[in-house]
Protein backbone atom coordinates (compact mmCIF):
# COMPACT_ATOMS: atom_id res chain seq x y z
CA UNK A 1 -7.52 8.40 14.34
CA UNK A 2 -4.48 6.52 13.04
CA UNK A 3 -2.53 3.95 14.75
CA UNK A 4 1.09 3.43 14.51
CA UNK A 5 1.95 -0.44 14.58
CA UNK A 6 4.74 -2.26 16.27
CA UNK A 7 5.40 -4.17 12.63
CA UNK A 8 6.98 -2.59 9.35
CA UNK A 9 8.55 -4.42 6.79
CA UNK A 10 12.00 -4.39 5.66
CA UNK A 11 12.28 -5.37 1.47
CA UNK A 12 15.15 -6.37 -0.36
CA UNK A 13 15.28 -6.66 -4.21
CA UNK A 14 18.34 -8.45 -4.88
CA UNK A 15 19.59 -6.38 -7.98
CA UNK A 16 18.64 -8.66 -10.91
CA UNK A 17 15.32 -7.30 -11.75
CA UNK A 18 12.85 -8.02 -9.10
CA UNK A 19 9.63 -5.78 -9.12
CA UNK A 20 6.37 -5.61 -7.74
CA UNK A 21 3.63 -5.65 -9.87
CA UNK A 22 0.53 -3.11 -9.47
CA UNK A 23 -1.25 -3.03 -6.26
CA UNK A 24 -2.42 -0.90 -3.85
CA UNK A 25 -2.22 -1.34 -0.32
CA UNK A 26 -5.62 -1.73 0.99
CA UNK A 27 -8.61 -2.12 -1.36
CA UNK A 28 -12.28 -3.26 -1.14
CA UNK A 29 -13.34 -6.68 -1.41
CA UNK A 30 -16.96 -8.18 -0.85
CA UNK A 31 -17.34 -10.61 1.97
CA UNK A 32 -18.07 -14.26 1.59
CA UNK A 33 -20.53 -14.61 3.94
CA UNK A 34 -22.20 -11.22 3.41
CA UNK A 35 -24.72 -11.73 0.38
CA UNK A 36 -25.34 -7.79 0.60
CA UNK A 37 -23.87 -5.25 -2.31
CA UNK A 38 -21.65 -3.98 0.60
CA UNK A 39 -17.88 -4.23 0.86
CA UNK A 40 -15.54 -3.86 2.92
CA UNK A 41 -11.71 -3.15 3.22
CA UNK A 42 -9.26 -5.65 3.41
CA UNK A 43 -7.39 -4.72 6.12
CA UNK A 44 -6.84 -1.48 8.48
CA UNK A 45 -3.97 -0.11 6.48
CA UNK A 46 -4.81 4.04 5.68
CA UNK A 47 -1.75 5.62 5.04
CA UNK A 48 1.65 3.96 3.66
CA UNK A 49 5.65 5.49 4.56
CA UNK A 50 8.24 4.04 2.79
CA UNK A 51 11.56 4.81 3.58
CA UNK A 52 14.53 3.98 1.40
CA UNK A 53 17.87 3.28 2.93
CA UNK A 54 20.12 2.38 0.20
CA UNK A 55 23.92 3.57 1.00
CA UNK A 56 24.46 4.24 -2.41
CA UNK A 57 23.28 4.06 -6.25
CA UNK A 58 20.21 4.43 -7.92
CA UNK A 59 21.38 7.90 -9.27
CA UNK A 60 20.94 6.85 -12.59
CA UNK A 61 17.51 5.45 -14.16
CA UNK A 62 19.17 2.45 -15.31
CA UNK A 63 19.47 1.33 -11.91
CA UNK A 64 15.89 0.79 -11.46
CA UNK A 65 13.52 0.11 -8.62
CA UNK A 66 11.32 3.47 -9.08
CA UNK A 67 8.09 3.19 -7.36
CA UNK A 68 5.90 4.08 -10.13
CA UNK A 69 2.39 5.86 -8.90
CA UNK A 70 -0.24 5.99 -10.90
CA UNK A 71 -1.77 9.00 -9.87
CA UNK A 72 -6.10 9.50 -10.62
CA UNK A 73 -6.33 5.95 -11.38
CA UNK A 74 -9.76 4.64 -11.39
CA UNK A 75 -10.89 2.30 -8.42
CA UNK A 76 -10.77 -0.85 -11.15
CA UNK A 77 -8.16 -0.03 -12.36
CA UNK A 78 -5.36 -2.54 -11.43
CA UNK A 79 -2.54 -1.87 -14.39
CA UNK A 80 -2.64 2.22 -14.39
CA UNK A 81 -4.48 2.64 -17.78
CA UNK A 82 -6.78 5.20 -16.68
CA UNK A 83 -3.90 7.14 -14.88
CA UNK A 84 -4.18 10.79 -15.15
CA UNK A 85 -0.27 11.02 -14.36
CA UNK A 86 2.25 8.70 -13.71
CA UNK A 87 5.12 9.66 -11.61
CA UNK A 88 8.22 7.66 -10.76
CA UNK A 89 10.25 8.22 -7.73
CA UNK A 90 14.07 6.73 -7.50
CA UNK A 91 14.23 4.67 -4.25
CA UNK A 92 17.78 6.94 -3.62
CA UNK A 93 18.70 6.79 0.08
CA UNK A 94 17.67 8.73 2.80
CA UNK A 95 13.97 9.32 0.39
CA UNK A 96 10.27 8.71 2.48
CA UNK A 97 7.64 8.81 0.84
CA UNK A 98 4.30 8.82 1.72
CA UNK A 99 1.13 8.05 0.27
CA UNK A 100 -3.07 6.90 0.67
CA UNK A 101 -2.77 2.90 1.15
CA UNK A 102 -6.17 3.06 0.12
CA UNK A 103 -6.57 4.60 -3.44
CA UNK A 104 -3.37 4.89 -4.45
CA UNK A 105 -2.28 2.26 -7.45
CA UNK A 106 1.80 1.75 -7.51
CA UNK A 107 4.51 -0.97 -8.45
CA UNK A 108 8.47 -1.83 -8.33
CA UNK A 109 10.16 -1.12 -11.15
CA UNK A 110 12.73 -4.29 -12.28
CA UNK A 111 15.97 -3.15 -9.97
CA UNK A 112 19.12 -3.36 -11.01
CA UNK A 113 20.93 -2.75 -8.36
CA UNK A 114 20.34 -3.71 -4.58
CA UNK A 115 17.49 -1.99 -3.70
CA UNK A 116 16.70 -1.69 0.65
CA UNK A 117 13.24 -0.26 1.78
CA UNK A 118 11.62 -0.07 5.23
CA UNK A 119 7.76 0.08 5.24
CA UNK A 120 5.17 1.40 7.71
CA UNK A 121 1.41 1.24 7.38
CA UNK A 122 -0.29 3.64 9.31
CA UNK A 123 -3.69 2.22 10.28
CA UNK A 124 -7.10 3.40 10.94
CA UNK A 125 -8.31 2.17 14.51
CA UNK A 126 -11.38 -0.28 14.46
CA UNK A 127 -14.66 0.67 15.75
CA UNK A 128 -15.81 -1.41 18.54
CA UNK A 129 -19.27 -2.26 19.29
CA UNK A 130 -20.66 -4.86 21.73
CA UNK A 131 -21.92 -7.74 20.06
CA UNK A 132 -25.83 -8.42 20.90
CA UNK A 133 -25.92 -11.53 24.01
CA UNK A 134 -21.90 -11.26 24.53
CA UNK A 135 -20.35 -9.12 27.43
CA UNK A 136 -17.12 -8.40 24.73
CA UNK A 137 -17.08 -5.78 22.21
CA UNK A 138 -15.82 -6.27 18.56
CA UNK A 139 -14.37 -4.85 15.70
CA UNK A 140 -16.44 -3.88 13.20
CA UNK A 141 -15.13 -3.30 9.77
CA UNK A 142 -16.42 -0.09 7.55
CA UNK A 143 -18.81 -1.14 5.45
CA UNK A 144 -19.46 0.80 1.94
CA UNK A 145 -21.83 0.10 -1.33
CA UNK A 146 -20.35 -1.40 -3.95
């Protein structure tokens, strides 16, 4: 089941070469306190829509600001190398895209010209079991081997 939340966010590169570098969304991250092999995810984040709503520009590549996805990139993998495609998508107006927050590695190309995004994540909704001696239930976060 996902969840829609209240919260987006709204991104403006200011036209003289910001970027984002490669992330993805949501990945896996051991816990501190948990001395098992076991991760877990970072946050509830499953499925990201971006939504560009430029008024005008980025017709030409020298503008900038593609979202560049690495496509088949291995779970490691945080600079694309082991990509089996890369695709870039011009942030034109009036463009969604959507795409796994999860596995999915990406990044901001340098813009060059003001570049205006709106951002949902779609999240997955927490399963919640009652704690042993408490009368409250509480989220419990998947748990996977590492």
């Amino acid at each position: 089941q996902l969840l829609c939340p209240r919260l987006g966010m709204a991104a403006l590169y200011d036209g003289h070469g910001a970027y984002y570098k490669p992330h993805r969304d949501n990945e896996r991250a051991k816990a501190r306190h948990d001395k098992s092999a076991c991760t877990r995810w970072l946050n509830y984040r499953v499925l990201t829509a971006i939504a560009y709503v430029n008024p005008a520009g980025f017709e030409d590549a020298n503008d900038g600001g593609q979202l560049r996805c690495f496509l088949g990139a291995d779970v490691g993998d945080q600079k694309g190398s082991t990509a089996s495609h890369i695709q870039e998508i011009p942030p034109r107006g009036g463009v969604a895209v959507f795409f796994p927050s999860r596995t999915l590695l990406h990044e901001v190309l340098p813009s060059y010209a003001p570049r205006y995004a709106l951002t949902l994540w779609l999240v997955a909704a927490p399963v919640l079991q009652q704690e042993p001696g408490t009368s409250q239930a509480e989220p419990q976060r998947e748990k996977y081997p590492s």
